[in-house]
Protein backbone atom coordinates (compact mmCIF):
# COMPACT_ATOMS: atom_id res chain seq x y z
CA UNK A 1 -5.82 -79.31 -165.26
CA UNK A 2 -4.50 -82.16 -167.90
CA UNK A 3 -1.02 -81.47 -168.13
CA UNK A 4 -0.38 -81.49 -172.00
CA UNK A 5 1.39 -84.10 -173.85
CA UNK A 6 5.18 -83.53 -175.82
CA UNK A 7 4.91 -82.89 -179.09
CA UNK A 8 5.47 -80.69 -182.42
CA UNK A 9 2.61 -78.68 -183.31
CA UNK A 10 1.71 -78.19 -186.51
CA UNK A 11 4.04 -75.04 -187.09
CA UNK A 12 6.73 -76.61 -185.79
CA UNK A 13 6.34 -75.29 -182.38
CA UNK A 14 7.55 -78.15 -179.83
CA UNK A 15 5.91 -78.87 -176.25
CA UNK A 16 8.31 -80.09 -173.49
CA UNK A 17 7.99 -81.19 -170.26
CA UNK A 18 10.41 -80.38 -167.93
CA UNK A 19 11.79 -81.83 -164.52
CA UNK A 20 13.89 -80.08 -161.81
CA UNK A 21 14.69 -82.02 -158.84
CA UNK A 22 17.34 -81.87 -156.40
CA UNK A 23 18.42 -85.52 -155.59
CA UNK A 24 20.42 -85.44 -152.49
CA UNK A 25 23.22 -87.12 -153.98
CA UNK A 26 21.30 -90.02 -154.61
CA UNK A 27 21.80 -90.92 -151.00
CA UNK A 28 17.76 -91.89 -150.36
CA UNK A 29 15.23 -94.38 -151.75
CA UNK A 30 16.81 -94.68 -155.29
CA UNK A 31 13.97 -96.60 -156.81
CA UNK A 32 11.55 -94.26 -155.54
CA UNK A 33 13.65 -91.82 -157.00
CA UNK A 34 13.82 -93.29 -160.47
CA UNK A 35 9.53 -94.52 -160.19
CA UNK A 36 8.99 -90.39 -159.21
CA UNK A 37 11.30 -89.44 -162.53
CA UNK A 38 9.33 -91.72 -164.85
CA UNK A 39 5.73 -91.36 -164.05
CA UNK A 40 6.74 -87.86 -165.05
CA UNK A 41 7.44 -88.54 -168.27
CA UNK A 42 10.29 -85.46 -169.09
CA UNK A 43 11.84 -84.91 -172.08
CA UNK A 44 14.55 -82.95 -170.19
CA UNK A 45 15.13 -83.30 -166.60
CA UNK A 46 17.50 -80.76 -164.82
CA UNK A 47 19.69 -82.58 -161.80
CA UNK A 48 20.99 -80.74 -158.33
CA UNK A 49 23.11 -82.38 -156.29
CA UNK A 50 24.16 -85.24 -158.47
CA UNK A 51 27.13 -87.31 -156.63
CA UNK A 52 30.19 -85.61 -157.49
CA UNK A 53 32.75 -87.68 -155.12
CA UNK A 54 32.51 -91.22 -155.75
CA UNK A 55 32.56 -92.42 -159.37
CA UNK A 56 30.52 -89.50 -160.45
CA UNK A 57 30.00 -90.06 -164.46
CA UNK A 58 28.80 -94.01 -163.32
CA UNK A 59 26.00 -92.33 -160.70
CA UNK A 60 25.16 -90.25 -163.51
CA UNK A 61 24.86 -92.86 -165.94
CA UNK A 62 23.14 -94.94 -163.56
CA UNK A 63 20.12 -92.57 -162.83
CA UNK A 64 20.39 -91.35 -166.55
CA UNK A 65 19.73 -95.43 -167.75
CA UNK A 66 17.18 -96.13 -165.38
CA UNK A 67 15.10 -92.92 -166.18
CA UNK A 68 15.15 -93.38 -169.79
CA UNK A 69 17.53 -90.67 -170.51
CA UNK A 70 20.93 -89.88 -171.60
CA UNK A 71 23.50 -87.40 -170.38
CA UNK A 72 23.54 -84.10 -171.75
CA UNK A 73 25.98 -82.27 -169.72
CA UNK A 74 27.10 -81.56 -165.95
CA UNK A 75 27.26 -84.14 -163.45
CA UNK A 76 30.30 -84.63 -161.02
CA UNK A 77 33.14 -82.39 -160.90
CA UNK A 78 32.22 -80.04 -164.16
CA UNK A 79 29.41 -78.71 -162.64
CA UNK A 80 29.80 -78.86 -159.17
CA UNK A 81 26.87 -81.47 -159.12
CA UNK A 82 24.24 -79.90 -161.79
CA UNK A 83 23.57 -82.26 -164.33
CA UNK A 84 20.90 -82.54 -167.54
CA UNK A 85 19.64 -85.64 -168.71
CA UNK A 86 17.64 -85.54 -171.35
CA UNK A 87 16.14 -88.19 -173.64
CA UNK A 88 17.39 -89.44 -177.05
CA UNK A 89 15.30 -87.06 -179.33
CA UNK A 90 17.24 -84.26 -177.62
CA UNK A 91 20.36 -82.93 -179.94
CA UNK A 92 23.06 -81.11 -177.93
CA UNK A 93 24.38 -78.46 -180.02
CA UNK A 94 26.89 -77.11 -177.58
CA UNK A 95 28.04 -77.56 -174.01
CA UNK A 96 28.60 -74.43 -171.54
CA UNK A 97 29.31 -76.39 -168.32
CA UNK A 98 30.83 -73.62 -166.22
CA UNK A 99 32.39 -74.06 -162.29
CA UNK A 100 31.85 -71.01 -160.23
CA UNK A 101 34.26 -68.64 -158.38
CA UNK A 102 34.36 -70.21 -154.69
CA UNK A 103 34.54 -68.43 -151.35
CA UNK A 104 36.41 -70.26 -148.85
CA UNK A 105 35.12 -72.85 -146.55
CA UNK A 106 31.83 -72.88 -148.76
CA UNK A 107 30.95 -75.63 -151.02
CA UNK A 108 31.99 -75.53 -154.61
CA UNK A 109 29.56 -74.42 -157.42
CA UNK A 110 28.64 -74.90 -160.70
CA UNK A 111 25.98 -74.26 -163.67
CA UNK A 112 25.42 -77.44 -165.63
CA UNK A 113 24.31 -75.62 -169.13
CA UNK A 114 23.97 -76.96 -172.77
CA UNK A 115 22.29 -75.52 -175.88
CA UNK A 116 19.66 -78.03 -176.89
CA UNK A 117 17.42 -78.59 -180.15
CA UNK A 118 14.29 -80.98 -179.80
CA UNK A 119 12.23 -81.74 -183.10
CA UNK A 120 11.66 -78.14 -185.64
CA UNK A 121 11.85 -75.77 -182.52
CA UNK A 122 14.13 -73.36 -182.19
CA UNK A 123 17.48 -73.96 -180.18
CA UNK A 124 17.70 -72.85 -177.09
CA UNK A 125 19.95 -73.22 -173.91
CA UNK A 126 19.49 -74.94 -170.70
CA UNK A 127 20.56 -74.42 -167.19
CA UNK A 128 20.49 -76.29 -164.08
CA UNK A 129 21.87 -74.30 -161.14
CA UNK A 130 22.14 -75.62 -157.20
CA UNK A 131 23.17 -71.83 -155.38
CA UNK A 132 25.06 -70.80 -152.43
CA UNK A 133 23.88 -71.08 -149.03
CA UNK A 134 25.40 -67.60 -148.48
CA UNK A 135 23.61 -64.71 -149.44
CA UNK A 136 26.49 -62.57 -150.55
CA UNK A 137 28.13 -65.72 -152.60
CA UNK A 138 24.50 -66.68 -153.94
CA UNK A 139 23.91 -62.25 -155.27
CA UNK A 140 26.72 -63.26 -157.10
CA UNK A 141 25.52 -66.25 -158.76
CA UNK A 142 22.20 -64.88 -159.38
CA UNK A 143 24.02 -62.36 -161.58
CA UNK A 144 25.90 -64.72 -163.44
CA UNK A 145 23.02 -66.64 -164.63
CA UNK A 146 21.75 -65.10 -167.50
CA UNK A 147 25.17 -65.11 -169.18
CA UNK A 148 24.96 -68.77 -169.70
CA UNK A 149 22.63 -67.90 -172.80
CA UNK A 150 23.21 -65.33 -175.72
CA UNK A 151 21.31 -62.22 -175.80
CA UNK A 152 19.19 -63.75 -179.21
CA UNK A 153 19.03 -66.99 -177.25
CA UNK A 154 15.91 -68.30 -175.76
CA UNK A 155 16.79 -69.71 -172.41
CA UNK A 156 15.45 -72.06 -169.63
CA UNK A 157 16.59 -71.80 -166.16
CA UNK A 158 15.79 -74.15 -163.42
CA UNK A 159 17.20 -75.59 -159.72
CA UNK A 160 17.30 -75.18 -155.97
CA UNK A 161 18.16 -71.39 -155.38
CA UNK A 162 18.16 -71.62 -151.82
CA UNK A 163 16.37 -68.20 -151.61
CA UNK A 164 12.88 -67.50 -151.57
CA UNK A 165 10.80 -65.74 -154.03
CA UNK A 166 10.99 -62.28 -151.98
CA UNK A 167 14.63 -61.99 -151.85
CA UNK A 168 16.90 -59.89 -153.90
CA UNK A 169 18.31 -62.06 -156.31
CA UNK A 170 15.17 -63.94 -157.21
CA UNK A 171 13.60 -60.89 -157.98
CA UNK A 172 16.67 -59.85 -160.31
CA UNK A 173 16.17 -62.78 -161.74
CA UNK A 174 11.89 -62.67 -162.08
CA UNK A 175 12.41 -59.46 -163.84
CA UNK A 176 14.63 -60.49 -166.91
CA UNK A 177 13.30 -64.38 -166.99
CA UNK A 178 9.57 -65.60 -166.00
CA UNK A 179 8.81 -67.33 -162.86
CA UNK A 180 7.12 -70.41 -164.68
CA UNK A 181 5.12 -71.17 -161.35
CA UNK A 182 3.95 -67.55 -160.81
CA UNK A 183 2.73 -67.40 -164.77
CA UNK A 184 1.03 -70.18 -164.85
CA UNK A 185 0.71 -72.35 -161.70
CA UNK A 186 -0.16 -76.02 -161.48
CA UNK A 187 -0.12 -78.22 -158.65
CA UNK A 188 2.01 -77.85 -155.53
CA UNK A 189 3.84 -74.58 -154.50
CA UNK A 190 6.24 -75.52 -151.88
CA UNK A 191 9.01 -77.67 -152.90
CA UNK A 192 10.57 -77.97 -149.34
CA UNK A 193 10.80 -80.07 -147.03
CA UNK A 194 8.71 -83.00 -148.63
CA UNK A 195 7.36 -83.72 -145.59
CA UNK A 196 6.11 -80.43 -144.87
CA UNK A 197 6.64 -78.46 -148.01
CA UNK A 198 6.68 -74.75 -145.94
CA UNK A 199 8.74 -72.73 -148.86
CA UNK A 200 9.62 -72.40 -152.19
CA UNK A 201 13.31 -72.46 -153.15
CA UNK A 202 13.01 -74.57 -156.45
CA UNK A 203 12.21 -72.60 -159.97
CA UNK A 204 11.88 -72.51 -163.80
CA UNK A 205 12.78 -69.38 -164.72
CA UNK A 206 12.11 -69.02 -168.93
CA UNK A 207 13.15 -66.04 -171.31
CA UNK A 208 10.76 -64.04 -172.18
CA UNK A 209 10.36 -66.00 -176.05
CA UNK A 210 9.58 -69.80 -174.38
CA UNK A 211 6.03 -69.89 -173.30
CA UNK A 212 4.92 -71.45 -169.95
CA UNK A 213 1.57 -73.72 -170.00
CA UNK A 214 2.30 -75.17 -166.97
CA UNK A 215 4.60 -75.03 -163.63
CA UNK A 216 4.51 -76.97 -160.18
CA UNK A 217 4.61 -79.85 -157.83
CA UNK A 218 3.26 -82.85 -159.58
CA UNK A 219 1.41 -84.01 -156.15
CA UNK A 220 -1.73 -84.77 -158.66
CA UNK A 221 0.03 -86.74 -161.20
CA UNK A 222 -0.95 -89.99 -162.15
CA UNK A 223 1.82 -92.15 -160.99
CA UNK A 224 3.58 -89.95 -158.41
CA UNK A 225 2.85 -91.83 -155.43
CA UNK A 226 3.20 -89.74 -152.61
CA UNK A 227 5.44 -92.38 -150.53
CA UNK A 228 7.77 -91.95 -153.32
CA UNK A 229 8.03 -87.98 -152.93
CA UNK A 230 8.76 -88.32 -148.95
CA UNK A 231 11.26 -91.24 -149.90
CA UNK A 232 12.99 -90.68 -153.13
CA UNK A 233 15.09 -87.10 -151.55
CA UNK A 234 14.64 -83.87 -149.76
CA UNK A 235 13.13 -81.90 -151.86
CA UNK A 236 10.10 -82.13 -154.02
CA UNK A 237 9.82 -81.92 -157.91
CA UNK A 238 9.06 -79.07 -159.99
CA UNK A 239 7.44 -80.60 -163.31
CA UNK A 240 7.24 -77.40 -165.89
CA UNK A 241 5.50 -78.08 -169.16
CA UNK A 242 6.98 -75.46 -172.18
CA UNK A 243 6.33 -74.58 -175.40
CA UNK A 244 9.61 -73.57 -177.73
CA UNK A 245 8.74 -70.92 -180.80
CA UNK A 246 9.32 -73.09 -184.06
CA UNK A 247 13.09 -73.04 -185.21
């Protein structure tokens, strides 16, 4: 399948691609990193794990220049590490970053959320979420998710949910919002560990209003080299092509 290109249709309807990718704190092959981001070509790219210790708005910036992109919220502290880059065409219409209740000795947490407008499409708000390890902490943030957006507000929700597609708050999840990979799959499934992808903890999750066309691993696309998948971090990309209702 030809993934299809961004654009307004001719009712105003807009098609985005979308990126979710879990950088590892840019600790890896940064270039390859930055080559994997590109040859992807996303309009809006949803970060986990961006640095959030050392000079954490400069990383940001940093990976948000050399993508093409700008910073649309998250990143560093006030997010926990979620971040959304997006490029210039993007308008941010309002900014929902929100840091998560935190059990003690567990990592803190964060949802790194803004409500977007690209082109004649309608508005709609974006998450990018990095859960708990812990499956009691991570029910919880399951739950929270889909108060990020409005209940008139179509939403897009992607990131590493540690959790597999079979377990409890996945499928809470699956049943409000839909599983972009499981409605309409494109290349890889497995988005971990890159060099033996054996399970799927990475998503796009889309209200019921955004349309899917595509959802997946971009192991086929022209310019992901596959050196640069087992190089740029530990996880693998999850490329999701949308289409928003005209605004």
């Amino acid at each position: 399948m030809i993934l299809p290109e961004s654009g307004t249709e001719p009712d105003g309807a807009q098609v985005v691609r979308l990126l979710s990718y879990n950088v590892r704190s840019l600790r890896d092959d940064r270039e390859a990193l930055v080559r994997v981001i590109r040859a992807c070509r996303p309009d809006l790219v949803c970060i986990q794990e961006s640095p959030r210790y050392w000079r954490p708005e400069g990383q940001a910036a940093w990976l948000a220049r050399r993508t093409g992109t700008v910073v649309l919220s998250g990143g560093g502290r006030a997010a926990a590490g979620p971040l959304l880059l997006g490029r210039l065409a993007v308008e941010v219409l309002a900014v929902r970053d929100r840091l998560l209740p935190k059990t003690r000795g567990l990592h803190a947490r964060g949802f790194a959320t803004a409500k977007v407008r690209i082109g004649r499409s309608v508005p709609f708000v974006l998450t990018s979420c990095h859960l708990s390890l812990d499956q009691d902490e991570r029910l919880k943030q399951f739950a929270l998710l889909p108060g990020q957006a409005g209940p008139d507000e179509p939403a897009v929700i992607a990131g590493d949910f540690n959790e597999h597609p079979d377990g409890p708050g996945w499928q809470r999840l699956a049943a409000a919002y839909r599983d972009g990979h499981v409605v309409a799959p494109w290349g890889g499934t497995n988005t971990s560990v890159p060099a033996d992808p054996y399970q799927r903890i990475d998503a796009v999750f889309a209200s019921p209003d955004v349309t899917v066309l595509a959802c997946g691993v971009p192991h086929e696309l022209p310019g992901v080299e596959p050196a640069d998948l087992l190089a740029a971090t530990d996880h693998l990309p999850l490329l999701a092509v949308l289409r928003l209702p005209p605004g």
